[in-house]
Protein backbone atom coordinates (compact mmCIF):
# COMPACT_ATOMS: atom_id res chain seq x y z
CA UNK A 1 -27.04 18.84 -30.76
CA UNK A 2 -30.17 21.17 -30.51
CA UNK A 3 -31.46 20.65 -26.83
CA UNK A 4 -28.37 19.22 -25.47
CA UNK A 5 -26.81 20.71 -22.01
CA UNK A 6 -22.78 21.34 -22.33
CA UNK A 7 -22.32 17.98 -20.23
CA UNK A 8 -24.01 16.08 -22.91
CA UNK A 9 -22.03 17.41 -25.77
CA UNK A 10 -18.90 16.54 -24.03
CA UNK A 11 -19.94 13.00 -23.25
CA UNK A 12 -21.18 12.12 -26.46
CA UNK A 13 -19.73 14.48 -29.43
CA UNK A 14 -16.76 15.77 -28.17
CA UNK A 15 -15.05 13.00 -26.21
CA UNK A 16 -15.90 9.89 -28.55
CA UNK A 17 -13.86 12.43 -31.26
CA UNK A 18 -11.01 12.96 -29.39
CA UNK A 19 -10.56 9.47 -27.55
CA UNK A 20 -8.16 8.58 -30.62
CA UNK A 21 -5.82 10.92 -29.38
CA UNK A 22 -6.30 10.00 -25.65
CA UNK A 23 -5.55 6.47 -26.45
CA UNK A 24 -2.55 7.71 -27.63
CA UNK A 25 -1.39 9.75 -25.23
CA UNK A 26 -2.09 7.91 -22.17
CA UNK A 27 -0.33 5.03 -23.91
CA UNK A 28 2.78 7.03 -25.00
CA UNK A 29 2.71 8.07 -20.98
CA UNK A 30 2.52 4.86 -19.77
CA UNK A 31 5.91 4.16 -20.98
CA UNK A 32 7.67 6.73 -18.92
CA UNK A 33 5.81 5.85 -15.74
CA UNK A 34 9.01 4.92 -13.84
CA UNK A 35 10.85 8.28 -14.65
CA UNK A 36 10.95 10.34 -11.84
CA UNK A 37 12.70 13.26 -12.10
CA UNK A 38 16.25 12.20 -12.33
CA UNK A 39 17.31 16.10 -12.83
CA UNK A 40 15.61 17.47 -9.81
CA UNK A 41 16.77 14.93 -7.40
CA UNK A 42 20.15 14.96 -8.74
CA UNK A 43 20.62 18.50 -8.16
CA UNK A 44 20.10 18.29 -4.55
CA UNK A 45 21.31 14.36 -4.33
CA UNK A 46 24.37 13.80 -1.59
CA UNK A 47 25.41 11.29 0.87
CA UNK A 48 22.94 12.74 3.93
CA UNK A 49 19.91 11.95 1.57
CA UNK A 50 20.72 8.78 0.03
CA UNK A 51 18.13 6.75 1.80
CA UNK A 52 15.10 9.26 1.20
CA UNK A 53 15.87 10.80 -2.14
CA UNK A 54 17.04 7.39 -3.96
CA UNK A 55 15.13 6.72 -6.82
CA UNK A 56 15.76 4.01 -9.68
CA UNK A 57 18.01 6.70 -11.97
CA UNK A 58 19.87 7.85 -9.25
CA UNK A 59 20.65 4.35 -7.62
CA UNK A 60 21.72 3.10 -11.27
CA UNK A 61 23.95 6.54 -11.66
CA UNK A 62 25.73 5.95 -8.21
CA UNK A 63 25.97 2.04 -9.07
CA UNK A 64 27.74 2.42 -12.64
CA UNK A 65 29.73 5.71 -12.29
CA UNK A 66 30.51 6.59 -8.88
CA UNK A 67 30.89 2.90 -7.75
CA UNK A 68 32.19 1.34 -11.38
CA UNK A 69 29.71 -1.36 -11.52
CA UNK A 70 28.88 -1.09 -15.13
CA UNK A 71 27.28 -4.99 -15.39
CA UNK A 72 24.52 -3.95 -12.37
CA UNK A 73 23.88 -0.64 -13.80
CA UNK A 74 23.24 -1.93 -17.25
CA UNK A 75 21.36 -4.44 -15.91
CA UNK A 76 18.59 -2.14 -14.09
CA UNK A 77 18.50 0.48 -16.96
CA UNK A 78 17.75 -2.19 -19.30
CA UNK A 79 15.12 -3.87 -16.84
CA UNK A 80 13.83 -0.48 -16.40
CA UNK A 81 13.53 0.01 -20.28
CA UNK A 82 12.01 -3.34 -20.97
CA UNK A 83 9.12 -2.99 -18.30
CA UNK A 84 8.10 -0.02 -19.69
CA UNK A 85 8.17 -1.46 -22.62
CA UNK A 86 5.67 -4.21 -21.54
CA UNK A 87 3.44 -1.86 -20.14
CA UNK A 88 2.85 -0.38 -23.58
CA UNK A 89 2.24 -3.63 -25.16
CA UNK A 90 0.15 -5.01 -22.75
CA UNK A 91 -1.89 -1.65 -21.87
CA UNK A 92 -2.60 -1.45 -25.94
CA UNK A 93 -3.97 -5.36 -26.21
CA UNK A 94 -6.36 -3.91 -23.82
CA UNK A 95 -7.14 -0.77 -24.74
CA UNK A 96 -7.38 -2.13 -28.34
CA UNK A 97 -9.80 -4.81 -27.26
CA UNK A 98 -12.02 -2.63 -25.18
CA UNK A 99 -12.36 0.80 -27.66
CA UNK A 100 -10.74 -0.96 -31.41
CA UNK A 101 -7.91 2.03 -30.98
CA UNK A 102 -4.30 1.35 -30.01
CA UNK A 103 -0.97 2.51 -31.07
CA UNK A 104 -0.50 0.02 -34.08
C-alpha cells in the first residue's frame, strides 16, 4: 500500500474486495431491466399518448382491465417475469465462470 497513487488502491485493494457485492447487485438489477416506470407513465397515461407513452406494464394494464382480456395479459406478465428470470440465470453462469462469484 506504501507508494501506491489513489488509482492503484482502487484497482487493486479496494475493488477486488467489494466485487462480491457488485456481482450481486448488478445481478439482482438485471432482473428488473424491463420495468420502466409503470407509476410515472401511468399518472400522465390517456388515449392522446397511447402510441408514445406505451410501455410493456401499461399495454398489459389496458389489455387485462380496461379491455377484459385476462388470458393476453397473463400471458405477457408472465413472459415478462420469466425473461427476467433467464437473464439472471444466464448472466450468473457467466459471471460465475469469469470471477468464481454468483448469486448461488
Amino acid at each position: 500500500m506504501e507508494g501506491a497513487s489513489a488509482w492503484q488502491r482502487v484497482r487493486y485493494i479496494t475493488l477486488p474486495a467489494i466485487k462480491p457485492v457488485i456481482v450481486v447487485v448488478v445481478l439482482l438489477k438485471l432482473g428488473t431491466v424491463l420495468d420502466a416506470g409503470f407509476n410515472q407513465i401511468f399518472m400522465l397515461y390517456s388515449l392522446p399518448v397511447y402510441s408514445v407513452a406505451d410501455i410493456i406494464d401499461t399495454w398489459i394494464y389496458r389489455q387485462g382491465i380496461l379491455e377484459f382480456r385476462f388470458g393476453l395479459a397473463t400471458a405477457v406478465g408472465l413472459f415478462k417475469g420469466v425473461f427476467g428470470l433467464l437473464l439472471i440465470v444466464v448472466s450468473n453462469r457467466l459471471i460465475k465462470r469469469y470471477t468464481g462469484n454468483g448469486l448461488y
